[in-house]
PDB file of N, CA and C in Angstrom:
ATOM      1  N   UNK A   1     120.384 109.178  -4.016  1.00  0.00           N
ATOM      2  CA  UNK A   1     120.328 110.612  -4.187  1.00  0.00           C
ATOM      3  C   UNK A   1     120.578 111.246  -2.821  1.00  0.00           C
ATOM      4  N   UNK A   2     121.510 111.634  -2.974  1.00  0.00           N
ATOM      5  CA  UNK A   2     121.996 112.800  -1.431  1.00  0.00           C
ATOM      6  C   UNK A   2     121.367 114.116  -1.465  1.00  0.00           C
ATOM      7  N   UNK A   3     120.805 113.974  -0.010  1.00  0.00           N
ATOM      8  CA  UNK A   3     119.836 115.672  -0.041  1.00  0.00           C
ATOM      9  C   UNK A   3     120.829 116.549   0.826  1.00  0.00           C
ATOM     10  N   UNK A   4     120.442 117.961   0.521  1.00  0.00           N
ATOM     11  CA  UNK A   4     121.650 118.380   0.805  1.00  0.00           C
ATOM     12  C   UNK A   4     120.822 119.675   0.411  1.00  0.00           C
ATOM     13  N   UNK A   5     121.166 121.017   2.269  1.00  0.00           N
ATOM     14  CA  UNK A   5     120.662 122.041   2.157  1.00  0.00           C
ATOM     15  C   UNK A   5     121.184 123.030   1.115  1.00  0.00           C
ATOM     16  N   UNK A   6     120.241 124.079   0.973  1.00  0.00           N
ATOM     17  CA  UNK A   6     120.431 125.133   0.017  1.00  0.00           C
ATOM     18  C   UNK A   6     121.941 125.801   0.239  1.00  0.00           C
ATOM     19  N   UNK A   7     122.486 125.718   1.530  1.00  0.00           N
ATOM     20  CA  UNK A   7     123.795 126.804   1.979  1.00  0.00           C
ATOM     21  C   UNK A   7     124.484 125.553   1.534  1.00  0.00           C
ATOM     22  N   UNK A   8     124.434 124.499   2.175  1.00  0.00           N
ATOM     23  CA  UNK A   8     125.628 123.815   1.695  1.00  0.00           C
ATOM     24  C   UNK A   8     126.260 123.455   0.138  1.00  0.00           C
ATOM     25  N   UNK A   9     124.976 123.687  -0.529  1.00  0.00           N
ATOM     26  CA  UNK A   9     124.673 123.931  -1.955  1.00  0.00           C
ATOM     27  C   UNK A   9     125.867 125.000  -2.697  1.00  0.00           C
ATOM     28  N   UNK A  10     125.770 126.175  -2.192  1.00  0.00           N
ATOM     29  CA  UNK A  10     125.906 127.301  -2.470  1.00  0.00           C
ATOM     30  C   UNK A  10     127.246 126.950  -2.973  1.00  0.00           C
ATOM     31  N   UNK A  11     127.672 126.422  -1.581  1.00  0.00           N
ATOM     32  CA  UNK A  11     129.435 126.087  -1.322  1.00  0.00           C
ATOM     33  C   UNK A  11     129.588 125.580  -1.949  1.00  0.00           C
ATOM     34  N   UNK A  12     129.503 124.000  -2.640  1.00  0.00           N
ATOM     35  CA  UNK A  12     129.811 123.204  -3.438  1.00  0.00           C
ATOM     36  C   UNK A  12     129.401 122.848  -4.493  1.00  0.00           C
ATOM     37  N   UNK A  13     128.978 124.267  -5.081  1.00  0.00           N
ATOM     38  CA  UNK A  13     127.999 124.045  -6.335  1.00  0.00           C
ATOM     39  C   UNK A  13     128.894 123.476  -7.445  1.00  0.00           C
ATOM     40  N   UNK A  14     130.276 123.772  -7.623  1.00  0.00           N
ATOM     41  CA  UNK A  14     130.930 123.405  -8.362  1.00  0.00           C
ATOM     42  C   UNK A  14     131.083 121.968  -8.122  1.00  0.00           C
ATOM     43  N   UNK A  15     131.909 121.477  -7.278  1.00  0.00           N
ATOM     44  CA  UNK A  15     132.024 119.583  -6.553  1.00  0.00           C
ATOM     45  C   UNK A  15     130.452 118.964  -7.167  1.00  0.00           C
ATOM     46  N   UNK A  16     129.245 119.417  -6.902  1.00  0.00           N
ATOM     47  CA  UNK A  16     128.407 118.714  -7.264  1.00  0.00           C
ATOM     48  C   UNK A  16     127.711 118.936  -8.575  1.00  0.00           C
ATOM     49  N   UNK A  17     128.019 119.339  -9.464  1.00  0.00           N
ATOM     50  CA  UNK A  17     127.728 119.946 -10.861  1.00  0.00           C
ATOM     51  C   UNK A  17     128.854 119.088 -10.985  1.00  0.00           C
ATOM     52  N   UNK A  18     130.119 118.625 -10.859  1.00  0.00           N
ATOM     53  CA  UNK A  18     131.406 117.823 -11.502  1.00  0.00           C
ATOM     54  C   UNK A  18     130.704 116.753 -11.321  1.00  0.00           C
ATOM     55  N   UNK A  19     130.382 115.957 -10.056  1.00  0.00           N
ATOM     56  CA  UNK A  19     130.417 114.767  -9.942  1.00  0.00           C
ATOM     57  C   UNK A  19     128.828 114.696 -10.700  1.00  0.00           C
ATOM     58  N   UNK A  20     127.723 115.260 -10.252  1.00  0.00           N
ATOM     59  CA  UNK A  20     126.404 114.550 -11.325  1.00  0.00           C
ATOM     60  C   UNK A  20     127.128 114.253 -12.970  1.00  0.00           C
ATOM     61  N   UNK A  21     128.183 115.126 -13.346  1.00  0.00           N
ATOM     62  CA  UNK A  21     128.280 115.257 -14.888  1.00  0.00           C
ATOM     63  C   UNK A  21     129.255 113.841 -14.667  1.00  0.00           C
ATOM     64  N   UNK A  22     130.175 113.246 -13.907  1.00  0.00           N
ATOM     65  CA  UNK A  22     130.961 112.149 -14.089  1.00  0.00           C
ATOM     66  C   UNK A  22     130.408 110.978 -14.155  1.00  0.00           C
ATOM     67  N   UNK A  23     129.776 111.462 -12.845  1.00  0.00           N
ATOM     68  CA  UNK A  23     129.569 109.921 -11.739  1.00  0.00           C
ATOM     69  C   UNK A  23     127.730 109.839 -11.743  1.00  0.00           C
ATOM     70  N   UNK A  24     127.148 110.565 -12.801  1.00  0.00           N
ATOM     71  CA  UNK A  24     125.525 110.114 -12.598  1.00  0.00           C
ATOM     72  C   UNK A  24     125.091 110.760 -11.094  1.00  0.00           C
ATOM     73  N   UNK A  25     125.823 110.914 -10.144  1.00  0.00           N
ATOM     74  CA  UNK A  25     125.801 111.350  -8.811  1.00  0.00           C
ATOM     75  C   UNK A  25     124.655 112.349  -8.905  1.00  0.00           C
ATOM     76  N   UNK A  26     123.260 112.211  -8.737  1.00  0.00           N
ATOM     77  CA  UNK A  26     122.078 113.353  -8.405  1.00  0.00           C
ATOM     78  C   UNK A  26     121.812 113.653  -6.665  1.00  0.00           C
ATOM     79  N   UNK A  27     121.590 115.004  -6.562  1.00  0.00           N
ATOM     80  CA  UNK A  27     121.398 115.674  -5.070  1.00  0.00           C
ATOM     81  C   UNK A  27     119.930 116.301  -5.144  1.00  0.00           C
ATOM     82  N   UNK A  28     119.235 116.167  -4.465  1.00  0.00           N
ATOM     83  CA  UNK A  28     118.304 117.407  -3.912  1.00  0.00           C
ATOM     84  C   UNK A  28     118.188 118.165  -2.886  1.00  0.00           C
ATOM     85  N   UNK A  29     118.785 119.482  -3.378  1.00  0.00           N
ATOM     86  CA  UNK A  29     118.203 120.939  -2.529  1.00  0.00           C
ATOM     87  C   UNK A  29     116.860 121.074  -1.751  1.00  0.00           C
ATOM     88  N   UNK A  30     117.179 120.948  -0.712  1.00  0.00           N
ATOM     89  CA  UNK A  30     116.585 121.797   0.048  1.00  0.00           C
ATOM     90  C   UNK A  30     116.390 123.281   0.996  1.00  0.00           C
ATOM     91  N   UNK A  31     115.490 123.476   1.122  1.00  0.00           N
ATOM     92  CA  UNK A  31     115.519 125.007   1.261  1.00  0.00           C
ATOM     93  C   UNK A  31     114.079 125.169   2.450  1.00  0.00           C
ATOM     94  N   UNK A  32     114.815 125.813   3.720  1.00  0.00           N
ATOM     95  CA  UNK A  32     114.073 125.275   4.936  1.00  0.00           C
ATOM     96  C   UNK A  32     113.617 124.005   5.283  1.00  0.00           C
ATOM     97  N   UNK A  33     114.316 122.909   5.202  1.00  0.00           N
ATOM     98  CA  UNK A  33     113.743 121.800   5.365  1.00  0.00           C
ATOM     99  C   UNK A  33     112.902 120.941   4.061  1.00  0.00           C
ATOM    100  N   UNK A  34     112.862 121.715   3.154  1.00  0.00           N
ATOM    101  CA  UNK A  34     111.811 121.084   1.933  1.00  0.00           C
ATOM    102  C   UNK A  34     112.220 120.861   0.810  1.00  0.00           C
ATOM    103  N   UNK A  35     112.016 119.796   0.229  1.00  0.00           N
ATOM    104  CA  UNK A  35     113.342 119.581  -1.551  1.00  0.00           C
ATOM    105  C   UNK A  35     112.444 120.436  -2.168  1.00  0.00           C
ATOM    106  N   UNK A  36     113.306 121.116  -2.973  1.00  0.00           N
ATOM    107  CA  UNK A  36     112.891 122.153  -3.846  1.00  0.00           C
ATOM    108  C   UNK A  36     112.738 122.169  -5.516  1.00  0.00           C
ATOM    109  N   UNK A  37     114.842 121.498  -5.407  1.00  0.00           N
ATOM    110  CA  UNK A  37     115.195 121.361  -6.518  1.00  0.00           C
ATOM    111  C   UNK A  37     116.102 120.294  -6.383  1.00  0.00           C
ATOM    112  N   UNK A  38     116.932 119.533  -8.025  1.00  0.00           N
ATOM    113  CA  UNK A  38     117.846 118.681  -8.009  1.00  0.00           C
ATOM    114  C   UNK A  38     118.576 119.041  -8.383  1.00  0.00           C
ATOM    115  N   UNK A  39     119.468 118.718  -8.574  1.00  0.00           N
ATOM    116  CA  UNK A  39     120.971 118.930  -9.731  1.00  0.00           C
ATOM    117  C   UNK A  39     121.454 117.197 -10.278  1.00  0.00           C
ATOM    118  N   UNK A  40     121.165 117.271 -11.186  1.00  0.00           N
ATOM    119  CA  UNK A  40     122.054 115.790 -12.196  1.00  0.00           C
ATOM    120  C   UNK A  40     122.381 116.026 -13.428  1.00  0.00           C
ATOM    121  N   UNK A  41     122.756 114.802 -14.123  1.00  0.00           N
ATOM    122  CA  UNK A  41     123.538 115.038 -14.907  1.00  0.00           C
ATOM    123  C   UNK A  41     122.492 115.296 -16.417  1.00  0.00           C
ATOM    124  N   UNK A  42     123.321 116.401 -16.803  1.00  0.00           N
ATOM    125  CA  UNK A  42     122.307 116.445 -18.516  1.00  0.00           C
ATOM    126  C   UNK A  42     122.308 115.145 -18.922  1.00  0.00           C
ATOM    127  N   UNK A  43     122.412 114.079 -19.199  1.00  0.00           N
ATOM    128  CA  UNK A  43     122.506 113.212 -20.100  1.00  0.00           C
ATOM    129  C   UNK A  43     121.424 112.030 -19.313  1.00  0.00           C
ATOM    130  N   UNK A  44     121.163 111.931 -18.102  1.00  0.00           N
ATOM    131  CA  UNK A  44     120.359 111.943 -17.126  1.00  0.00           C
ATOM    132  C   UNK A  44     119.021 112.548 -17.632  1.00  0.00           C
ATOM    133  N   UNK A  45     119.090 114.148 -17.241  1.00  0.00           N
ATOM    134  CA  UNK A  45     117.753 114.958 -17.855  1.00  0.00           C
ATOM    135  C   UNK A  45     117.312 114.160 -18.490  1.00  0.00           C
ATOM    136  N   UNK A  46     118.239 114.410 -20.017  1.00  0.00           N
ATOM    137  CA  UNK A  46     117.534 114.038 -21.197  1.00  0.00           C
ATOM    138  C   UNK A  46     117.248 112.577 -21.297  1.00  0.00           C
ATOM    139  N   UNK A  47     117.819 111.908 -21.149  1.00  0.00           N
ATOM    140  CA  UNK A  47     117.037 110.442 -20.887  1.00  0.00           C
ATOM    141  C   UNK A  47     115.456 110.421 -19.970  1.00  0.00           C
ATOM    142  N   UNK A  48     115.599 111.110 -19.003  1.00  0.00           N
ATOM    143  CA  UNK A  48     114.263 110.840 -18.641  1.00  0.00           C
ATOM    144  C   UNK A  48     113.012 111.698 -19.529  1.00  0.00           C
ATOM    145  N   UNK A  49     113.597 112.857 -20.162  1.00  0.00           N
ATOM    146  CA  UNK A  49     112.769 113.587 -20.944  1.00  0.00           C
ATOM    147  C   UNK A  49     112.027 112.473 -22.152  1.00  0.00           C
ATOM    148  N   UNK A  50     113.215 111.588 -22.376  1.00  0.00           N
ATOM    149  CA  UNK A  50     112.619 111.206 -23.916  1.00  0.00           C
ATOM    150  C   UNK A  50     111.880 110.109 -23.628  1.00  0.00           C
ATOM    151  N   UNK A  51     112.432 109.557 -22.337  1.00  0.00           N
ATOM    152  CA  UNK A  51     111.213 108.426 -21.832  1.00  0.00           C
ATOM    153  C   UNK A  51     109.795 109.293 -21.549  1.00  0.00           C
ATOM    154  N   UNK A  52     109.856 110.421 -21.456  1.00  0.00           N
ATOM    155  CA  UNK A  52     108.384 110.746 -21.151  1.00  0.00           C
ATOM    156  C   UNK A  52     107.754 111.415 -21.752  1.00  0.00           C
ATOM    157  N   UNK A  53     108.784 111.429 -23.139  1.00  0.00           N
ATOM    158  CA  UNK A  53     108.094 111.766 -24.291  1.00  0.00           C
ATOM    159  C   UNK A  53     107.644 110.728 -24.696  1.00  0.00           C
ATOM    160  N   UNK A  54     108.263 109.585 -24.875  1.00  0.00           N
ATOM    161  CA  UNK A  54     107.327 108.202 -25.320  1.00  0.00           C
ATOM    162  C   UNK A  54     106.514 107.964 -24.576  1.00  0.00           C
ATOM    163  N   UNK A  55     106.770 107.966 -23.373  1.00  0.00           N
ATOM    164  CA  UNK A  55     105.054 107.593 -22.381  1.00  0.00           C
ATOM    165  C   UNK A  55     103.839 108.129 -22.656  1.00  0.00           C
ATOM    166  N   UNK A  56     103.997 109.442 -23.063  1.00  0.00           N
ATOM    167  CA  UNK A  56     103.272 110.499 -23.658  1.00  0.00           C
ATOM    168  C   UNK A  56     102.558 110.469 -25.059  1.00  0.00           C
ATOM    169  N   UNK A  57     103.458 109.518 -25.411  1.00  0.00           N
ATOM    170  CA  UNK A  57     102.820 109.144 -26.605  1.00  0.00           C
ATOM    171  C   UNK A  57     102.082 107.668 -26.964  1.00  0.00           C
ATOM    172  N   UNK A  58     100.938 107.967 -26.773  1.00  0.00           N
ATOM    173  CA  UNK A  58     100.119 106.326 -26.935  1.00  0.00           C
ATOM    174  C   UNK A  58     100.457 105.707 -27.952  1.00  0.00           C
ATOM    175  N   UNK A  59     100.424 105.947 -29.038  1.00  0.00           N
ATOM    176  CA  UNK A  59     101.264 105.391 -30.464  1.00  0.00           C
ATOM    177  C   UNK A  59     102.487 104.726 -29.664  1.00  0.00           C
ATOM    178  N   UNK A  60     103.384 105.117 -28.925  1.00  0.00           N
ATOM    179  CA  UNK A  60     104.039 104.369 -29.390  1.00  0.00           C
ATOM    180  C   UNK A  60     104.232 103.767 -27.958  1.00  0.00           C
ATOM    181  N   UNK A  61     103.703 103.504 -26.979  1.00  0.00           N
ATOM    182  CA  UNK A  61     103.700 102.853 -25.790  1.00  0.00           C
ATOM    183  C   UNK A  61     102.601 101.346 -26.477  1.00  0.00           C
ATOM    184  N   UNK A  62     101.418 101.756 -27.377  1.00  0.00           N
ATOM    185  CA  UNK A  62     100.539 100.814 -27.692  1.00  0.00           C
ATOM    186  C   UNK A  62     102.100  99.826 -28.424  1.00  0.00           C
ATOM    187  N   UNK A  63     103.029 100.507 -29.306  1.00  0.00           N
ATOM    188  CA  UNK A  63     103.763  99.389 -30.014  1.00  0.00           C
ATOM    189  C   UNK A  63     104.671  98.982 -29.485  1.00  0.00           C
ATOM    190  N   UNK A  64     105.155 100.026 -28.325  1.00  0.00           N
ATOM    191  CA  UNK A  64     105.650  98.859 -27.099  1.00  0.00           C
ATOM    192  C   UNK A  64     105.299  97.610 -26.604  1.00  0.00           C
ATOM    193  N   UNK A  65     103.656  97.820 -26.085  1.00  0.00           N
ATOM    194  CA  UNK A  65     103.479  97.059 -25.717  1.00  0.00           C
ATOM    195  C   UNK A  65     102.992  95.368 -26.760  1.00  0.00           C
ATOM    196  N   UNK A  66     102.682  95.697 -27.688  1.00  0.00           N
ATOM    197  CA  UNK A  66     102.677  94.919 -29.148  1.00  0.00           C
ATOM    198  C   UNK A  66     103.844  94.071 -29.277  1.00  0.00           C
ATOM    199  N   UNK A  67     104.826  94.924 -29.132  1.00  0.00           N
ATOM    200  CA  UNK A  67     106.354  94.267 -29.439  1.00  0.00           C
ATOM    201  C   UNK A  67     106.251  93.379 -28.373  1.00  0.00           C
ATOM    202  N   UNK A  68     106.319  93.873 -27.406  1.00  0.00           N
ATOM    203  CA  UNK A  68     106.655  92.791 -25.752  1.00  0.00           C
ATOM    204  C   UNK A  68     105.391  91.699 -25.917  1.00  0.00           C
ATOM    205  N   UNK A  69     104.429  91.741 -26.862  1.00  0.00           N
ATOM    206  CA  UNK A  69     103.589  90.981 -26.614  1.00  0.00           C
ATOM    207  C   UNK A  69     103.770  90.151 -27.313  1.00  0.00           C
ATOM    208  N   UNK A  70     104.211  90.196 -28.621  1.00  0.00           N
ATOM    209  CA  UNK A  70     104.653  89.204 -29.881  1.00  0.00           C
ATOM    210  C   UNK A  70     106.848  89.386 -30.075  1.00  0.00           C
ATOM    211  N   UNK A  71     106.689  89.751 -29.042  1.00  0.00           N
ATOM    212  CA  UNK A  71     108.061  89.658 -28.973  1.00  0.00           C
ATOM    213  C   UNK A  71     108.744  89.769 -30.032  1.00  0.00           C
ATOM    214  N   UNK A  72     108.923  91.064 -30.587  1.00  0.00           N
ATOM    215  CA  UNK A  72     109.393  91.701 -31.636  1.00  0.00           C
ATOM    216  C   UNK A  72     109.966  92.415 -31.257  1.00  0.00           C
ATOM    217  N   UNK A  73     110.923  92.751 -31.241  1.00  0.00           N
ATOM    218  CA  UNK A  73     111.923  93.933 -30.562  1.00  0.00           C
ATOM    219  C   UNK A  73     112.563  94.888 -31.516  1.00  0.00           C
ATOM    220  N   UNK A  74     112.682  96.057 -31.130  1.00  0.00           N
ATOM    221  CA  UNK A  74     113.469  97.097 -32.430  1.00  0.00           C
ATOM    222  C   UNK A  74     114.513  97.722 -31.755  1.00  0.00           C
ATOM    223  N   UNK A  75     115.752  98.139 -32.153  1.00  0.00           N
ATOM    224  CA  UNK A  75     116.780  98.821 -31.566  1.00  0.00           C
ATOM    225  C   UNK A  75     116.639  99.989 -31.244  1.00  0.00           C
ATOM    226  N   UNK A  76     117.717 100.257 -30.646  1.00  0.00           N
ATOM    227  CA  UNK A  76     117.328 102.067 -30.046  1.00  0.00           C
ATOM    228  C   UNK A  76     117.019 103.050 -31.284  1.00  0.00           C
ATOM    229  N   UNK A  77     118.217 102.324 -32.368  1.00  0.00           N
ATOM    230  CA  UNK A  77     118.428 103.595 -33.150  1.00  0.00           C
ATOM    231  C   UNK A  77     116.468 103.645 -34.164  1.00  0.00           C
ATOM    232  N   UNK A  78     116.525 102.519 -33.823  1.00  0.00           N
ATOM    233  CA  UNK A  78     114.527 101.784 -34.834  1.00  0.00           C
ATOM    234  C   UNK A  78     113.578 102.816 -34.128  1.00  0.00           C
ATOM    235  N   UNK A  79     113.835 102.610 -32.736  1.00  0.00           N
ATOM    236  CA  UNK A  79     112.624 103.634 -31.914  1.00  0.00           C
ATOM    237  C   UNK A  79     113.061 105.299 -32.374  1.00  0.00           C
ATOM    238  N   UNK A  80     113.899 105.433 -31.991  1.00  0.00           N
ATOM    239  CA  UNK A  80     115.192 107.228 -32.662  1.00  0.00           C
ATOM    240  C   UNK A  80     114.316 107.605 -33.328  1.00  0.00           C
ATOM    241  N   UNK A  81     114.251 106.531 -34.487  1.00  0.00           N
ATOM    242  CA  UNK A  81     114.006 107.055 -36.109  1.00  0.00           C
ATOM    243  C   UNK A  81     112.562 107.343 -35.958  1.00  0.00           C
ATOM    244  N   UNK A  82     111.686 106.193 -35.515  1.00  0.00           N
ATOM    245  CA  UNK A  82     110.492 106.681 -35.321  1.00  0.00           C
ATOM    246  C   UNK A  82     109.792 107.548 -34.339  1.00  0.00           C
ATOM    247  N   UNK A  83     110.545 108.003 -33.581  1.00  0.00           N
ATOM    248  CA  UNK A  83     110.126 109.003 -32.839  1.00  0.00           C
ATOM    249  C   UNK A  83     110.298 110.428 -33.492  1.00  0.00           C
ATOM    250  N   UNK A  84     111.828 110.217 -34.291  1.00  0.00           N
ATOM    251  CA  UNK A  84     111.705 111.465 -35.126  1.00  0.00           C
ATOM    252  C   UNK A  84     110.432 111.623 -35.831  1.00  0.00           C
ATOM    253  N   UNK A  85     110.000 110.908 -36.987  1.00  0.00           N
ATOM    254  CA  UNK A  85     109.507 110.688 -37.857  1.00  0.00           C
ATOM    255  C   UNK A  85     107.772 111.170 -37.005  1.00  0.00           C
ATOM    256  N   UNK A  86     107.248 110.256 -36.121  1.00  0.00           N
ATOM    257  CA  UNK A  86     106.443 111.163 -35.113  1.00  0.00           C
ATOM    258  C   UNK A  86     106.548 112.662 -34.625  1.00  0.00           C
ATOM    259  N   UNK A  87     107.852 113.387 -35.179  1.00  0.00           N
ATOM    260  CA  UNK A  87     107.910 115.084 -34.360  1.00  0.00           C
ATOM    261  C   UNK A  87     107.995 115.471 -35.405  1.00  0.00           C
ATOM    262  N   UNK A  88     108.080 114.534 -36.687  1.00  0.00           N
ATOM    263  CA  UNK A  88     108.391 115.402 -38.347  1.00  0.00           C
ATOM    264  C   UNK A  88     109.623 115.827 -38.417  1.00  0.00           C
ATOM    265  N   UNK A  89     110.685 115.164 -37.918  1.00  0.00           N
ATOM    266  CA  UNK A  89     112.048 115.529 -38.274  1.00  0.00           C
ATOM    267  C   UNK A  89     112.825 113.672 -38.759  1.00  0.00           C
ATOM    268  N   UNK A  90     113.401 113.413 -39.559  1.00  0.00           N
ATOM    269  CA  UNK A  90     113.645 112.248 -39.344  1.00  0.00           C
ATOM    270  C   UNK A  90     115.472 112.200 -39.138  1.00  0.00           C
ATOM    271  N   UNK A  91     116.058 111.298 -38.722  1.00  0.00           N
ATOM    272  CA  UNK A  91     117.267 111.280 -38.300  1.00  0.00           C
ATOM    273  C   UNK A  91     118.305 110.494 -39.216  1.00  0.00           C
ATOM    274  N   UNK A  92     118.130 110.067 -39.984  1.00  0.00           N
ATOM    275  CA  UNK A  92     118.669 109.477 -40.821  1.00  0.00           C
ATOM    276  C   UNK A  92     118.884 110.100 -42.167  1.00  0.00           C
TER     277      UNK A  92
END
């Protein structure tokens, strides 16, 4: 992650809004010396969002850890469904 002041920011807000969205490439702003903020890529965001929506959720970190324990594994789209199904929307 490249830090990178608020002015220089300003300038290349476009160059670094392209490359987080290509290249995963994340920066943090700083502003007097202090990170403030980041810029990365949405798809980024949301991946870490939904990991911490499951962390967040003991239900299903307990069947994480269940699975890894009896080594049962479920696919992405298996966890998807039940996470919907946990917010009351289901995806299927």
């Amino acid at each position: 992650m490249e830090t990178i002041p608020i002015s220089e920011a300003k300038v290349r807000i476009a160059e670094l809004v392209d490359k987080a969205a290509r290249e995963h490439d994340s920066y943090t702003i700083t502003r007097n010396g202090r990170a403030d903020a980041v810029i990365l890529s949405m798809a980024e965001y949301e991946s870490m969002r939904e990991t911490l929506d499951i962390l967040a959720d003991r239900e299903a970190v307990a069947d994480i850890s269940e699975s890894e324990a009896t080594e049962e594994y479920s696919t992405s789209e298996e966890i998807a469904e039940l996470m919907a199904q946990r917010r009351g929307r289901h995806t299927a």
